[in-house]
Protein backbone atom coordinates (compact mmCIF):
# COMPACT_ATOMS: atom_id res chain seq x y z
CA UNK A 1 -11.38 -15.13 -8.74
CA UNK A 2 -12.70 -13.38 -5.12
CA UNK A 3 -11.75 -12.57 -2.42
CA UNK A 4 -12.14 -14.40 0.96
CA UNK A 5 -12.68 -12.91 4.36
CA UNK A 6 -14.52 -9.88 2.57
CA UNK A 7 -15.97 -6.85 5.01
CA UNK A 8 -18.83 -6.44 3.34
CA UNK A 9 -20.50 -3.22 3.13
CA UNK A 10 -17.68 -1.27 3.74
CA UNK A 11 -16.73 1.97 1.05
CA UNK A 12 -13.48 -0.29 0.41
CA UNK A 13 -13.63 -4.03 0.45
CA UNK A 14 -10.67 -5.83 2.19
CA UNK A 15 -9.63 -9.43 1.18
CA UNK A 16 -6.74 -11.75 0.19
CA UNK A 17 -6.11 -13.31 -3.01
CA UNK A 18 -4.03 -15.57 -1.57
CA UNK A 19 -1.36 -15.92 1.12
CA UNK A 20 0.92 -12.26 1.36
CA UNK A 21 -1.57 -10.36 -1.82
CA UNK A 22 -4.10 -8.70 0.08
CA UNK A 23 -7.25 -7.15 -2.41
CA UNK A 24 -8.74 -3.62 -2.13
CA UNK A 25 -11.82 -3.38 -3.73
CA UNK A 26 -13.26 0.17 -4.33
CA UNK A 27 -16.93 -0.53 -3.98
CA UNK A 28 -19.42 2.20 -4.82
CA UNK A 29 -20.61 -0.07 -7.81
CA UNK A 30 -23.68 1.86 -8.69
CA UNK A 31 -21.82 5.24 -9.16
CA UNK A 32 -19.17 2.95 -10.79
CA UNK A 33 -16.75 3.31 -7.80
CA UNK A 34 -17.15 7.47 -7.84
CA UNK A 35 -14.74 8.99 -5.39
CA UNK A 36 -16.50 10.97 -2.36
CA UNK A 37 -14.42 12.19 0.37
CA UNK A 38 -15.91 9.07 2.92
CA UNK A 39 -14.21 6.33 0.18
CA UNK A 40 -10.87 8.12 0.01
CA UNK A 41 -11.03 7.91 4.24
CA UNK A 42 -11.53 4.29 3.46
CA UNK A 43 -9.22 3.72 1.28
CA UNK A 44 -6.54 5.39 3.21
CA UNK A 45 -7.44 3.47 6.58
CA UNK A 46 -7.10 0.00 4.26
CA UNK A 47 -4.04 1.61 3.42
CA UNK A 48 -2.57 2.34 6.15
CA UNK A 49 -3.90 -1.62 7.44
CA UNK A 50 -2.19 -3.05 4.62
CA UNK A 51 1.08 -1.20 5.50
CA UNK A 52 1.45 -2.30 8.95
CA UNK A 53 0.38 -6.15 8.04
CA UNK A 54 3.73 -8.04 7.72
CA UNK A 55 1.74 -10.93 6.49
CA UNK A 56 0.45 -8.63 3.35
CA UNK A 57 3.59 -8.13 1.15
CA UNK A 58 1.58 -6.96 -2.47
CA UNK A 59 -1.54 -5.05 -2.62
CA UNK A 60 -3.91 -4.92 -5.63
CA UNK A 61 -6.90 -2.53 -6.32
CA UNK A 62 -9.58 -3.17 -8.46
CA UNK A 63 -13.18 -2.14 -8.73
CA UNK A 64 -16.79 -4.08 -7.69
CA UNK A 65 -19.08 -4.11 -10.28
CA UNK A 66 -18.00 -2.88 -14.07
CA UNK A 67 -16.06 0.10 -13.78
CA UNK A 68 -12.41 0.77 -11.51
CA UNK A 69 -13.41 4.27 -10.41
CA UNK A 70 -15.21 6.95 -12.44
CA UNK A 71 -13.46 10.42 -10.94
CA UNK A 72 -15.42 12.61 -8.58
CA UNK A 73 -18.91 11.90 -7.88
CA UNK A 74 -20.46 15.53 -8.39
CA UNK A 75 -23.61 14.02 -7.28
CA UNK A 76 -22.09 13.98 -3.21
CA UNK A 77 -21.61 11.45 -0.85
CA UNK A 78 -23.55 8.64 0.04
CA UNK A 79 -26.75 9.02 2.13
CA UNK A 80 -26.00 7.12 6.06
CA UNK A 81 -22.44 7.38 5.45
CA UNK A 82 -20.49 10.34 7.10
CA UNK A 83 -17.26 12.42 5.52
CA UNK A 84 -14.17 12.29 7.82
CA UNK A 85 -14.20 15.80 8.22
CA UNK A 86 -16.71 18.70 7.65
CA UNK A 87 -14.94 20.95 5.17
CA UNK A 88 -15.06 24.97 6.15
CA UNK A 89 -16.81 26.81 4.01
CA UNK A 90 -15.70 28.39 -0.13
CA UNK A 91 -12.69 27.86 -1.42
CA UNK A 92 -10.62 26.94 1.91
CA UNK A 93 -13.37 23.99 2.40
CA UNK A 94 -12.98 22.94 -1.50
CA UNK A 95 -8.45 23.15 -1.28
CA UNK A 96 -9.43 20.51 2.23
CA UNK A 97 -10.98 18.39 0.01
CA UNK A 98 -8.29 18.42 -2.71
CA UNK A 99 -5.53 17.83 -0.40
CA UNK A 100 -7.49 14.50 0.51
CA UNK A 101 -7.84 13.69 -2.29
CA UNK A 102 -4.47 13.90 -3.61
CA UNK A 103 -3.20 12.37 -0.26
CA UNK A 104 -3.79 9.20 -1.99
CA UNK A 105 -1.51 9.15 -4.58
CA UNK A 106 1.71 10.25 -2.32
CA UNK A 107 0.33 7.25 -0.05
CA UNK A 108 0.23 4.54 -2.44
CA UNK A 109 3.72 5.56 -3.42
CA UNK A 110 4.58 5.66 0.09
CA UNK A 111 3.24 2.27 0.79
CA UNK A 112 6.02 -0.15 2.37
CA UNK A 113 4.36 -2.91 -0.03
CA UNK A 114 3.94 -2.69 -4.00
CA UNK A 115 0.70 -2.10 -5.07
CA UNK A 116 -0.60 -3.37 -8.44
CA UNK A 117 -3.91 -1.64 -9.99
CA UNK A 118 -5.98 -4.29 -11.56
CA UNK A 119 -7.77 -1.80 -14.34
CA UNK A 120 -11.68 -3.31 -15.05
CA UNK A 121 -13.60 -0.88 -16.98
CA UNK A 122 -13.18 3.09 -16.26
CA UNK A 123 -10.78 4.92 -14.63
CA UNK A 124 -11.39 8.17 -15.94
CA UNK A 125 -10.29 11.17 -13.53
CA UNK A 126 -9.55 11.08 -10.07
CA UNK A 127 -9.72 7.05 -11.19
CA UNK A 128 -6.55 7.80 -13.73
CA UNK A 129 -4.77 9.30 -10.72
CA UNK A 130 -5.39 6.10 -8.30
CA UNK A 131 -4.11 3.92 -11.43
CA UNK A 132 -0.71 5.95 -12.25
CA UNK A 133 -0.13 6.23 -8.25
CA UNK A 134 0.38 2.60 -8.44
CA UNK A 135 3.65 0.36 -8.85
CA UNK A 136 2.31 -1.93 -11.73
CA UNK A 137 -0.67 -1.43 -14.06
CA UNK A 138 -3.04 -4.58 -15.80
CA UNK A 139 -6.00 -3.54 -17.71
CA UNK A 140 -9.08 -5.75 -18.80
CA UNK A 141 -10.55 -5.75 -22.01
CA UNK A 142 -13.09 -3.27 -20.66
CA UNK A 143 -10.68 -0.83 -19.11
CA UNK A 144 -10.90 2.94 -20.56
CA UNK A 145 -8.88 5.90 -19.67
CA UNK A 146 -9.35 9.34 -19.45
CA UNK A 147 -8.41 12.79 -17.61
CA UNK A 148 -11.16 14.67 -18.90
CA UNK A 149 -10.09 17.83 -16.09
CA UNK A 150 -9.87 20.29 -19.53
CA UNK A 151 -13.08 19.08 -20.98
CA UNK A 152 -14.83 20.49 -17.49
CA UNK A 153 -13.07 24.02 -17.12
CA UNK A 154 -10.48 22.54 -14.93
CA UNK A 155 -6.69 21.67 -15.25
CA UNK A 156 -5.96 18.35 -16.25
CA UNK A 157 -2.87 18.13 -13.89
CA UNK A 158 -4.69 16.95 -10.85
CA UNK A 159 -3.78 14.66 -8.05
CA UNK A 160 -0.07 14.10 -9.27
CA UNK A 161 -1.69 13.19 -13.08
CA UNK A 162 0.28 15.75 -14.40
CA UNK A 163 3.91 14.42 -12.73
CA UNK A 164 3.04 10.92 -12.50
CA UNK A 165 2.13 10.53 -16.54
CA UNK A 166 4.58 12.27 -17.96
CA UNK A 167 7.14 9.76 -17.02
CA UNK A 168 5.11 6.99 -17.45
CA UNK A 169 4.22 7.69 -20.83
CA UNK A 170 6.73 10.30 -21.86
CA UNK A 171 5.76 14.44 -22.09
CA UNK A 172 4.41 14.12 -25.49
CA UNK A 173 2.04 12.03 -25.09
CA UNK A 174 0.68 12.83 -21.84
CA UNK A 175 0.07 16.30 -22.97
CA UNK A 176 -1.79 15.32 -26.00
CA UNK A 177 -3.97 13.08 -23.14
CA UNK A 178 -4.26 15.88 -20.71
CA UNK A 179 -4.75 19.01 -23.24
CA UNK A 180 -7.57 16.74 -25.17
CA UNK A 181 -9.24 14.86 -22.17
CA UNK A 182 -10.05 11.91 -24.67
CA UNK A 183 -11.03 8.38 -23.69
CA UNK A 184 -8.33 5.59 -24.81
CA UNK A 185 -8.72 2.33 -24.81
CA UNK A 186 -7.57 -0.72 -23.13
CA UNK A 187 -5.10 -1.33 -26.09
CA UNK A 188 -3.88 2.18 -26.79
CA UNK A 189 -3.08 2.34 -23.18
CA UNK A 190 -0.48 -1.00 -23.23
CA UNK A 191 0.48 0.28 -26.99
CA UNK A 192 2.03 3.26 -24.82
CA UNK A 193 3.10 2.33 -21.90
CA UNK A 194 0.14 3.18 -19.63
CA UNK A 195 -0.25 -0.44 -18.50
CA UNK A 196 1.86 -3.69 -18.91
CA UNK A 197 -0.64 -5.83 -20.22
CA UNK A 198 -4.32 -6.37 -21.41
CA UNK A 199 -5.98 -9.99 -20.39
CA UNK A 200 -10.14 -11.02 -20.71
CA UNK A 201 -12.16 -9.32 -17.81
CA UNK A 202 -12.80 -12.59 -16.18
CA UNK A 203 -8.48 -13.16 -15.93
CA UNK A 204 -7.49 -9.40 -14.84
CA UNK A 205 -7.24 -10.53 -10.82
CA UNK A 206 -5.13 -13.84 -11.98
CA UNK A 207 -2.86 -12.09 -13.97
CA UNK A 208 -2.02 -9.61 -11.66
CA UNK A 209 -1.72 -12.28 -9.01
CA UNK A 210 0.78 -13.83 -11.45
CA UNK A 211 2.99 -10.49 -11.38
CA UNK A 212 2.04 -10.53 -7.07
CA UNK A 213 3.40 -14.30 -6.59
CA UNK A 214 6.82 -13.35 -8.34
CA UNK A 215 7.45 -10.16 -6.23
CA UNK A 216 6.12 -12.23 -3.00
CA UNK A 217 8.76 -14.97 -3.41
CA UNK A 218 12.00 -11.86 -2.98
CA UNK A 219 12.92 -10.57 0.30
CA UNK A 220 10.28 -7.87 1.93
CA UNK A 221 13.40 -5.40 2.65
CA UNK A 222 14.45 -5.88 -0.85
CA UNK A 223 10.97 -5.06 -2.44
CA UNK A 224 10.67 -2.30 -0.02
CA UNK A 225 13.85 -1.22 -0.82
CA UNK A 226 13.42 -1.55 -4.56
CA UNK A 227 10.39 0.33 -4.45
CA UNK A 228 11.60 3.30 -2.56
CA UNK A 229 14.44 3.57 -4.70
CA UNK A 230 12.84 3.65 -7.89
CA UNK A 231 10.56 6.23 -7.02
CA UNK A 232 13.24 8.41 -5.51
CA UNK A 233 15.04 7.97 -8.95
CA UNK A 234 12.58 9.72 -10.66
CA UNK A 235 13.06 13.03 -8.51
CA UNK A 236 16.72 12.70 -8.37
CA UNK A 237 18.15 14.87 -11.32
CA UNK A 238 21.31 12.87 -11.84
CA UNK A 239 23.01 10.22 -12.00
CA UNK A 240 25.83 10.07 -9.23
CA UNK A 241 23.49 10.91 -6.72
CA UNK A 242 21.14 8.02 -7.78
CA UNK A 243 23.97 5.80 -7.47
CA UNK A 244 24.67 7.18 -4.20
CA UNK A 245 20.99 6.03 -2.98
CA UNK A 246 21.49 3.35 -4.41
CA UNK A 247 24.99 2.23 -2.85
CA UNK A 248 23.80 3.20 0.85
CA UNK A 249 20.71 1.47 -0.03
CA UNK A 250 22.60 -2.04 -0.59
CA UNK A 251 24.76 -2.26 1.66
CA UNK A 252 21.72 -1.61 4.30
CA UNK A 253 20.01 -4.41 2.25
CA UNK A 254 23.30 -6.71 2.72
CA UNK A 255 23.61 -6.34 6.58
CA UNK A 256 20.15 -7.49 7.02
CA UNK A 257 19.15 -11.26 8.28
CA UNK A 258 17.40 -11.87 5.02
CA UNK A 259 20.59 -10.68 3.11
CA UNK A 260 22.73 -13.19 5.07
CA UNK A 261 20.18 -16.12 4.47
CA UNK A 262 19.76 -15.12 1.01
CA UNK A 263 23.70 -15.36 0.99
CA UNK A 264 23.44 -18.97 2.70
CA UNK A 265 20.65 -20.43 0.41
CA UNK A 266 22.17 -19.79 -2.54
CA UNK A 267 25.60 -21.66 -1.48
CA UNK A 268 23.26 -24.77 0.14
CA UNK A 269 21.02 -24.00 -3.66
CA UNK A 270 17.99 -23.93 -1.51
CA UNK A 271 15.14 -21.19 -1.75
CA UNK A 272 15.77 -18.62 0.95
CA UNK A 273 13.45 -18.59 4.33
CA UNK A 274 12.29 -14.77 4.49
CA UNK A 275 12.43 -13.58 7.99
CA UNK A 276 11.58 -10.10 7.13
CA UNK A 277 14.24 -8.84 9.40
């Protein structure tokens, strides 16, 4: 399945799916989708696009080409293509470019929409980060994952890797991941918890548009809602003030025009109309 209404050349492709699930394609297909500091300015503009659509209410990311996105590409930039910002020089210059990088990952969980990551091939790196900074995970057959940091003389908590998978996966295991830097597979990751479900390459975007179509068809408040709840959950340490949030957070939801129409369809047992208001 493609996308329609593609822009071409660009460092991140931009498309729909289908009505409300718009498609970000990382495409640097010959580095297999590398990150260089001119893709993460592109994927943050189709980012920050996506967010202030109202007709885009689910966002997937995926990969051109046979890999998601290989880490950083220590080979630099591409040649034509400009940075979005000269870094100073030493180590000031190289903490610039980390921030950017790691920008992405509070972005994607900052994203009004949910975003699913639609796994073909690696994602090894900077690539594991973009996957756990995501809302839902599908792998293809292909997929492989890796935070190889260690194996390089670096940490192997980078980009929110370190935060992100140990509750994903629990502490154990994402030490054993990060102190090793091995490669899993495509299985291993769904046997623990890394991704939700493995499918053929040629089905990854449908099934993920599966999981899109069910989260389109609730209220946009609500999903926003939802989403900025959960993650807040996993920073608050208790649970009274979770339920707090959470109380403050539906009776907001309640007041709304799509939480008095959602009210209304279900005593006329009609699907609600979604205003987004």
């Amino acid at each position: 399945m493609a996308a329609h209404d593609v822009t071409g050349t660009d460092l991140v492709e931009a498309g729909w799916l289908e009505k409300g699930v718009k498609l970000l394609r990382l495409n640097r297909p010959e580095r297999l989708n590398a990150i260089t500091s001119a893709l993460i300015g592109a994927l943050l503009r189709r980012l920050d696009e996506a967010d202030a659509d109202r007709d885009c209410r689910v966002v997937v990311i995926t990969g051109v080409g046979r890999g998601f996105c290989a880490g950083a590409d220590l080979r630099g930039g591409d040649p034509g293509i400009e940075p979005p910002f000269e870094p100073r020089p030493g180590p000031v210059g190289t903490f610039q470019v980390q921030e950017q990088y790691s920008s992405v990952t509070s972005r994607l969980r900052a994203l009004g929409k949910p975003v699913i990551a639609a796994v073909n091939g690696p994602a090894t790196g900077g690539g594991l980060a973009f996957t756990l900074g995501c809302d839902i995970r599908f792998a293809a057959a292909s997929a492989r994952f890796s935070a190889a940091f260690a194996r390089v003389g670096l940490s192997g908590c980078d980009m929110g890797t370190g935060w992100l998978l140990n509750r994903i996966v629990g502490a154990g295991r994402a030490h054993e991941l990060l102190l090793t830097g091995r490669i899993i597979d495509a299985q291993e990751a769904l046997r623990i918890g890394l991704v939700l479900d493995v499918v053929p390459d040629d089905r990854l975007l449908e099934r993920a548009l599966e999981t899109a179509r069910q989260i389109v068809a609730n209220s946009p408040f609500g999903v926003k809602m939802t989403k900025q709840v959960m993650w807040a959950g996993l920073e608050i340490p208790g649970l009274e003030a979770a339920i707090a949030l959470e109380n403050r957070t539906q009776v907001l939801a309640s007041t709304t025009r799509d939480g008095v129409e959602a009210m209304t369809a279900f005593a006329e047992r009609r699907g609600p109309d979604w205003s987004d208001s």
